[in-house]
N, C-alpha and C. Protein backbone atom coordinates (compact mmCIF):
# COMPACT_ATOMS: atom_id res chain seq x y z
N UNK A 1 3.44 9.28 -27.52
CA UNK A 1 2.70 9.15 -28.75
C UNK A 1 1.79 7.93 -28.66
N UNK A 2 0.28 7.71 -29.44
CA UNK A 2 -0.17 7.10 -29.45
C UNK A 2 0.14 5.93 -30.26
N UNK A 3 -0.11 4.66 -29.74
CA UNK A 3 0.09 2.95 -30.23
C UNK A 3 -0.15 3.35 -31.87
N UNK A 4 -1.43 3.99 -31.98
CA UNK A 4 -1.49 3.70 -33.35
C UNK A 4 -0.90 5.39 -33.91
N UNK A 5 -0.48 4.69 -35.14
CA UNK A 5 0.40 5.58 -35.83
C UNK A 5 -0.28 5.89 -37.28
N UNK A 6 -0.06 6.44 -38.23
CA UNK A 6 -0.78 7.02 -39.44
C UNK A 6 0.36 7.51 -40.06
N UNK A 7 0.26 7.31 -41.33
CA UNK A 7 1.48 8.09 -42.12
C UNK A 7 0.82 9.10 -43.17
N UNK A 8 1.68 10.28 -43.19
CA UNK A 8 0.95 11.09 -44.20
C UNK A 8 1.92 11.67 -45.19
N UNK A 9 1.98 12.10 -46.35
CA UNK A 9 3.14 12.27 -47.17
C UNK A 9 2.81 14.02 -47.74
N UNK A 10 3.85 14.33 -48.10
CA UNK A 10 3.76 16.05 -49.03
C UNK A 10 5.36 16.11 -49.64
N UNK A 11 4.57 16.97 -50.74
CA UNK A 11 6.23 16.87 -51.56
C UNK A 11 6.83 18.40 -50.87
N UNK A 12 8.62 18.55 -51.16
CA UNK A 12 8.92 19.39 -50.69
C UNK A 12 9.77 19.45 -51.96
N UNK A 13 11.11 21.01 -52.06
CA UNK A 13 11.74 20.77 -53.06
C UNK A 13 13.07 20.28 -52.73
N UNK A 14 13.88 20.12 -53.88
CA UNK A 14 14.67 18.83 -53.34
C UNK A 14 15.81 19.66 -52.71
N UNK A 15 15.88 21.86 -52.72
CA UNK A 15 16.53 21.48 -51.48
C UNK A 15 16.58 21.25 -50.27
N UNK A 16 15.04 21.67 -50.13
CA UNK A 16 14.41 21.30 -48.98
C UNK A 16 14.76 20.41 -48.22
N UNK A 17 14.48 19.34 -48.73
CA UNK A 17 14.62 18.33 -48.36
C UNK A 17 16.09 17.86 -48.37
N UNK A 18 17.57 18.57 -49.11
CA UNK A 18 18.64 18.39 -48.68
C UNK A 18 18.83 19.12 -47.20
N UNK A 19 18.31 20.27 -46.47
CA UNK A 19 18.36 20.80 -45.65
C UNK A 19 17.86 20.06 -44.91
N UNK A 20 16.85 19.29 -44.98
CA UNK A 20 16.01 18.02 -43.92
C UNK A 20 17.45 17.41 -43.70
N UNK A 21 17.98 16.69 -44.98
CA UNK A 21 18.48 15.80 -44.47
C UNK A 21 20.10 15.79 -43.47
N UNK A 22 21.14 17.53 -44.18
CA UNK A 22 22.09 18.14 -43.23
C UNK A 22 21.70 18.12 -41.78
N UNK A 23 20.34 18.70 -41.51
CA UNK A 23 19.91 19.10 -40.30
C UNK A 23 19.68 17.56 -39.07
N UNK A 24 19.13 16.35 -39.82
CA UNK A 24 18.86 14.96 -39.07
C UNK A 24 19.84 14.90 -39.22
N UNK A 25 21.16 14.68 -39.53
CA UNK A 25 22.21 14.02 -39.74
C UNK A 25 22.67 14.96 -38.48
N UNK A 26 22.96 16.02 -38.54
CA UNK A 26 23.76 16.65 -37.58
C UNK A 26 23.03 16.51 -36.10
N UNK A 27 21.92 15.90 -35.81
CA UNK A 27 21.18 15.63 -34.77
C UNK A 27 21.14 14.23 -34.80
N UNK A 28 22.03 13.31 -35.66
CA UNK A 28 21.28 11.47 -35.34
C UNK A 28 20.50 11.32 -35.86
N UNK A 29 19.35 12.17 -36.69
CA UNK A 29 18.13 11.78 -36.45
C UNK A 29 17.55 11.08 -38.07
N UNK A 30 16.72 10.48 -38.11
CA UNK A 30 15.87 10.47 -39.40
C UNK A 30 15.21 11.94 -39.79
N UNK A 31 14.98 11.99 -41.03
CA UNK A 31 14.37 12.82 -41.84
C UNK A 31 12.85 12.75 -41.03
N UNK A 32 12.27 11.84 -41.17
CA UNK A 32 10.90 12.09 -40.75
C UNK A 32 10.61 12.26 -39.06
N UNK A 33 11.48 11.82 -38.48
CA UNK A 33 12.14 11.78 -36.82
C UNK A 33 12.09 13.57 -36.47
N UNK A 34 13.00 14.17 -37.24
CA UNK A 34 13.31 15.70 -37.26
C UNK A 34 11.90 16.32 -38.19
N UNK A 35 11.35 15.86 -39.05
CA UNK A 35 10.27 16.18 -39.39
C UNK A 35 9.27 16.75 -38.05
N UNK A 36 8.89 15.33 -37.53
CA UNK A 36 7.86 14.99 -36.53
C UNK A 36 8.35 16.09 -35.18
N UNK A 37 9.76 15.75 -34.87
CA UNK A 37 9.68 17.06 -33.69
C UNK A 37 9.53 18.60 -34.10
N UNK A 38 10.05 18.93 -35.17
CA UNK A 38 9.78 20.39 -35.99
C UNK A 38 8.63 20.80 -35.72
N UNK A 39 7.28 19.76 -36.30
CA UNK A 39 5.66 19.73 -36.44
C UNK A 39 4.75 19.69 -34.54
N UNK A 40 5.77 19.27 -34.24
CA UNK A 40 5.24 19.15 -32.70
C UNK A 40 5.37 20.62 -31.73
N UNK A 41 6.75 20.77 -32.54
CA UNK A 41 7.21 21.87 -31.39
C UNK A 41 6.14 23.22 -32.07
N UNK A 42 6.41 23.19 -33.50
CA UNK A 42 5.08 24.20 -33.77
C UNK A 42 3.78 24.34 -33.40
N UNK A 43 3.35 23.33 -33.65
CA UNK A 43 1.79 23.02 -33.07
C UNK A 43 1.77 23.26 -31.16
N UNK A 44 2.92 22.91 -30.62
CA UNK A 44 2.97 23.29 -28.94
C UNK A 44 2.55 24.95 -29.43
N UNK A 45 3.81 25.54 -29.89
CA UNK A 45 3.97 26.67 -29.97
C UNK A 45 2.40 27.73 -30.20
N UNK A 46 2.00 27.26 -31.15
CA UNK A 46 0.86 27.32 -31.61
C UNK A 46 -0.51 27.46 -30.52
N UNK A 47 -0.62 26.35 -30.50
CA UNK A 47 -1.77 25.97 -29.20
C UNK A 47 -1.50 26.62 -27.64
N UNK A 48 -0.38 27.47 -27.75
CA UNK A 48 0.44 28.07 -26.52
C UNK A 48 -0.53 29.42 -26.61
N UNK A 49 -0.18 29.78 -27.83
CA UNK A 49 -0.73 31.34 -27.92
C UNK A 49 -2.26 31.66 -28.10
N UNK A 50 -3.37 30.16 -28.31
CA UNK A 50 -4.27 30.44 -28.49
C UNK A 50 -4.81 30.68 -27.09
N UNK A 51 -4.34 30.19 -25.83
CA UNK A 51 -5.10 29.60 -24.89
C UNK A 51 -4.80 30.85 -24.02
């Protein structure tokens, strides 16, 4: 990842976001940690099928 970093925010609903937080917990991870690989692995996924 690049040095510089950016933060960006969106609301979710709150059970959403209890499922964020079961799911980091059962991985170690932070909420936004498990966020960020979720968003990565899609966008791979993504950019896989255009090319």
């Amino acid at each position: 990842m690049d040095k510089t970093q950016t933060q960006i925010s969106f609301r979710v609903t709150n059970e959403f976001k209890e499922r964020l937080e079961v799911q980091a917990r059962k991985e170690r991870r932070s909420v936004a940690s498990m966020v960020r690989i979720v968003m990565e692995d899609y966008l791979a996924e993504k950019e896989k099928e255009t090319k």
